[in-house]
C-alpha atoms as a PDB file:
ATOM      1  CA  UNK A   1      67.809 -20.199 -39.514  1.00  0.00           C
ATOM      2  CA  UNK A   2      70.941 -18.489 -38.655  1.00  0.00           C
ATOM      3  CA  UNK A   3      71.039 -14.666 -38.872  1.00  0.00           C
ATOM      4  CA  UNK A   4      74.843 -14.579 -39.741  1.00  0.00           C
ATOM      5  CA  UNK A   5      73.520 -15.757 -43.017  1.00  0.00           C
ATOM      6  CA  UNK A   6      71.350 -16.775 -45.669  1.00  0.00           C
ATOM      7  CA  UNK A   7      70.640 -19.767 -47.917  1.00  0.00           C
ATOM      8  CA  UNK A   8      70.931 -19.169 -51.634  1.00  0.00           C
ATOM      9  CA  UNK A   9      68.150 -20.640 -53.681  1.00  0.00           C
ATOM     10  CA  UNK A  10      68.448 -24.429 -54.949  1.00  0.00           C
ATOM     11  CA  UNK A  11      71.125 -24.155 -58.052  1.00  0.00           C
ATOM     12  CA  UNK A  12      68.907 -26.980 -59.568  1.00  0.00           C
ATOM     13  CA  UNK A  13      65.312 -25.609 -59.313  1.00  0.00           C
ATOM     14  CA  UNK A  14      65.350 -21.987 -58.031  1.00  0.00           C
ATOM     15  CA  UNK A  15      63.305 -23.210 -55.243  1.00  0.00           C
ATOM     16  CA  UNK A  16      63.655 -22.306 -51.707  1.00  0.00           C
ATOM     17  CA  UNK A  17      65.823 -23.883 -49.335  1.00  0.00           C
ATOM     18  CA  UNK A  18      65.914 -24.385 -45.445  1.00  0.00           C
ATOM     19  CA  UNK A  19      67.440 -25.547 -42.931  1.00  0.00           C
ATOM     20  CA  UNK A  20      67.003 -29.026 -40.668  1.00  0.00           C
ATOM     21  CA  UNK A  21      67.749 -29.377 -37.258  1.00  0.00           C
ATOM     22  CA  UNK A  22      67.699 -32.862 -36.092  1.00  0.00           C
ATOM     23  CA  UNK A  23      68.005 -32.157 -32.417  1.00  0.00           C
ATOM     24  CA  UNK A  24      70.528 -32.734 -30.035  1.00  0.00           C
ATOM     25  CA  UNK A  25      70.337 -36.667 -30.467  1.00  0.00           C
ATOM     26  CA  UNK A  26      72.104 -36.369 -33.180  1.00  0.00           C
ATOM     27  CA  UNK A  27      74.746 -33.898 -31.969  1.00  0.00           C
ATOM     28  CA  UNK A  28      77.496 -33.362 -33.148  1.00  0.00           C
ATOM     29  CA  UNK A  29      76.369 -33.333 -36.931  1.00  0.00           C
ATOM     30  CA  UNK A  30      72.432 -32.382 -36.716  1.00  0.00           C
ATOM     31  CA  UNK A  31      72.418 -29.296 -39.150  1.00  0.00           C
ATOM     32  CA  UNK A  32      71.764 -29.762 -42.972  1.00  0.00           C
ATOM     33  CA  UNK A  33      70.474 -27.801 -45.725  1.00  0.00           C
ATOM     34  CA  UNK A  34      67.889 -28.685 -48.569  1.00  0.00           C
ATOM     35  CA  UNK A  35      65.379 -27.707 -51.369  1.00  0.00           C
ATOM     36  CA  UNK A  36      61.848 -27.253 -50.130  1.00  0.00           C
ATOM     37  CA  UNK A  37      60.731 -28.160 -53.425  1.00  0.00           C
ATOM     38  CA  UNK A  38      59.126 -31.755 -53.350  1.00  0.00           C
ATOM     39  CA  UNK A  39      59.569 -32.267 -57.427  1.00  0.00           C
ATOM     40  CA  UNK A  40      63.257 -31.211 -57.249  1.00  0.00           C
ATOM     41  CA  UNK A  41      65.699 -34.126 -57.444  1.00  0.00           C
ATOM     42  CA  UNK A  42      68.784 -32.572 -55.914  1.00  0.00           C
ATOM     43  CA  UNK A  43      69.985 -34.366 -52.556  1.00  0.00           C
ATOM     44  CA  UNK A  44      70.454 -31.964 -49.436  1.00  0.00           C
ATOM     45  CA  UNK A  45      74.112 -31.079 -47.761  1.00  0.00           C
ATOM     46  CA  UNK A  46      75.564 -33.570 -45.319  1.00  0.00           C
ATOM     47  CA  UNK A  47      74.785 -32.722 -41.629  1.00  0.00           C
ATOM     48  CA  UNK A  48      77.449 -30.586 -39.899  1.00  0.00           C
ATOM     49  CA  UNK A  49      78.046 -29.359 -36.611  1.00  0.00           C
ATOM     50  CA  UNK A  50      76.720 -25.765 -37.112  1.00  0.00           C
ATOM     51  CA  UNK A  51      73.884 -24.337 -38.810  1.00  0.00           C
ATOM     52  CA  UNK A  52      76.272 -21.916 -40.503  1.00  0.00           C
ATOM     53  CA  UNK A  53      78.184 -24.682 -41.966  1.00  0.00           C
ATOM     54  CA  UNK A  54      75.211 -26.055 -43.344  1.00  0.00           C
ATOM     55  CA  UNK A  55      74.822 -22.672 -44.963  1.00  0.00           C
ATOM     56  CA  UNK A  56      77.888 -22.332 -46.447  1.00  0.00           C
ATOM     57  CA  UNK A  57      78.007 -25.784 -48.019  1.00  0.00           C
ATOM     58  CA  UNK A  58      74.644 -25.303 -49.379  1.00  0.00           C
ATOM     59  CA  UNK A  59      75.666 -21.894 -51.218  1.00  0.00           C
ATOM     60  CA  UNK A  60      79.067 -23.030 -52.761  1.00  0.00           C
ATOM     61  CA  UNK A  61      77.562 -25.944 -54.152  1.00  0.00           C
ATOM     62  CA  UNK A  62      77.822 -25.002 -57.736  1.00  0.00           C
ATOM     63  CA  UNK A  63      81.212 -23.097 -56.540  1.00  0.00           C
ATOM     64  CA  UNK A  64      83.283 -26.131 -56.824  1.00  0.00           C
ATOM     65  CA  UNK A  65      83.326 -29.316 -59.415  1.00  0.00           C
ATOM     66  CA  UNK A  66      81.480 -32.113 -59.334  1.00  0.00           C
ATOM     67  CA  UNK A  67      83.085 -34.372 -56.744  1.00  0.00           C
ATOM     68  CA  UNK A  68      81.471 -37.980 -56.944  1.00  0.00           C
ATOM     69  CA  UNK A  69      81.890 -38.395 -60.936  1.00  0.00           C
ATOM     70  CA  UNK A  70      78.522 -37.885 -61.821  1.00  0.00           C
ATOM     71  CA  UNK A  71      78.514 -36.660 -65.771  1.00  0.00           C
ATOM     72  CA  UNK A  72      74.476 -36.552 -66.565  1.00  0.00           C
ATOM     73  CA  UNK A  73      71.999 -38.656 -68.303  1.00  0.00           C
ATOM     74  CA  UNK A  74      70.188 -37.537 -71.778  1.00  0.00           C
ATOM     75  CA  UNK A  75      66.844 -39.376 -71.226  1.00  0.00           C
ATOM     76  CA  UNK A  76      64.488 -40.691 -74.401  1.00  0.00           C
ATOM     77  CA  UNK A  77      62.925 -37.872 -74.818  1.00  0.00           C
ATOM     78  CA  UNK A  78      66.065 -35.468 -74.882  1.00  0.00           C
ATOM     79  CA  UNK A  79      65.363 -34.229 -71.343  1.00  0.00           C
ATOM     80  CA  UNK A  80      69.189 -32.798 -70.257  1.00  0.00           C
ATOM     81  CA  UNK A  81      69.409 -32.152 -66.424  1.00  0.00           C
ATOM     82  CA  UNK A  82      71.199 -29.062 -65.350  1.00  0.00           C
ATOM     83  CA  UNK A  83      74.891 -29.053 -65.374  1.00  0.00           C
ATOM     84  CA  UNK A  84      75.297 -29.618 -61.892  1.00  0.00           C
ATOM     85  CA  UNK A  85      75.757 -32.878 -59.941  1.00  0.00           C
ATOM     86  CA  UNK A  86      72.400 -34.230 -58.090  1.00  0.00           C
ATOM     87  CA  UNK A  87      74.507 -35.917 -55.149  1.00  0.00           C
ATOM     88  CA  UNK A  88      76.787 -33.353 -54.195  1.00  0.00           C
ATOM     89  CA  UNK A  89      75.860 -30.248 -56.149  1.00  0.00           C
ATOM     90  CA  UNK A  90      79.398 -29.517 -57.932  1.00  0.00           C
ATOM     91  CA  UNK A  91      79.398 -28.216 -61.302  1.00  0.00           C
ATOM     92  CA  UNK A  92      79.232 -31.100 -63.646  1.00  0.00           C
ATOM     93  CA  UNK A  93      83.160 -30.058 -65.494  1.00  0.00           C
ATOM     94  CA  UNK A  94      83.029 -32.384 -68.200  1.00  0.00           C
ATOM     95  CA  UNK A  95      80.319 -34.902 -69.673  1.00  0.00           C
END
């Protein structure tokens, strides 16, 4: 991981997150960021071109609104996810 700067926790779980490298056959967007924790259903950044991107898209996820329309689920048994989009980690605005 970069030492220009760190990964906030996952805004979903409070689990740690990390980086992935893909290698250089996937140059020029091999870097993305995700939660470590298997049970957590939030989806990772997109890959970028820098590690440091990956970083900084990772901790202003919950910065910004949601921005794929996601607006949360109430399940049978009243379970209420957090109020922050699974696919691209905005803040869930309105439901």
């Amino acid at each position: 991981m970069s030492d220009e700067m760190t990964l906030l926790p996952c805004p979903f779980c409070g689990g740690e997150a990390d980086i992935s490298d893909e290698g250089e056959g996937t140059e020029p967007y091999r870097f993305w960021a995700y939660c470590t924790n298997g049970k957590c259903f939030v989806e990772g950044t997109p890959a970028f071109e820098t590690e440091n991107e990956a970083i900084e898209a990772w901790n202003t996820r919950a910065e910004r609104p949601c921005e794929c329309g996601w607006r949360g689920f109430v399940d049978s048994w009243g379970y209420e996810p957090p109020n922050f989009c699974p696919r691209c980690g905005g803040e869930v605005v309105s439901r």
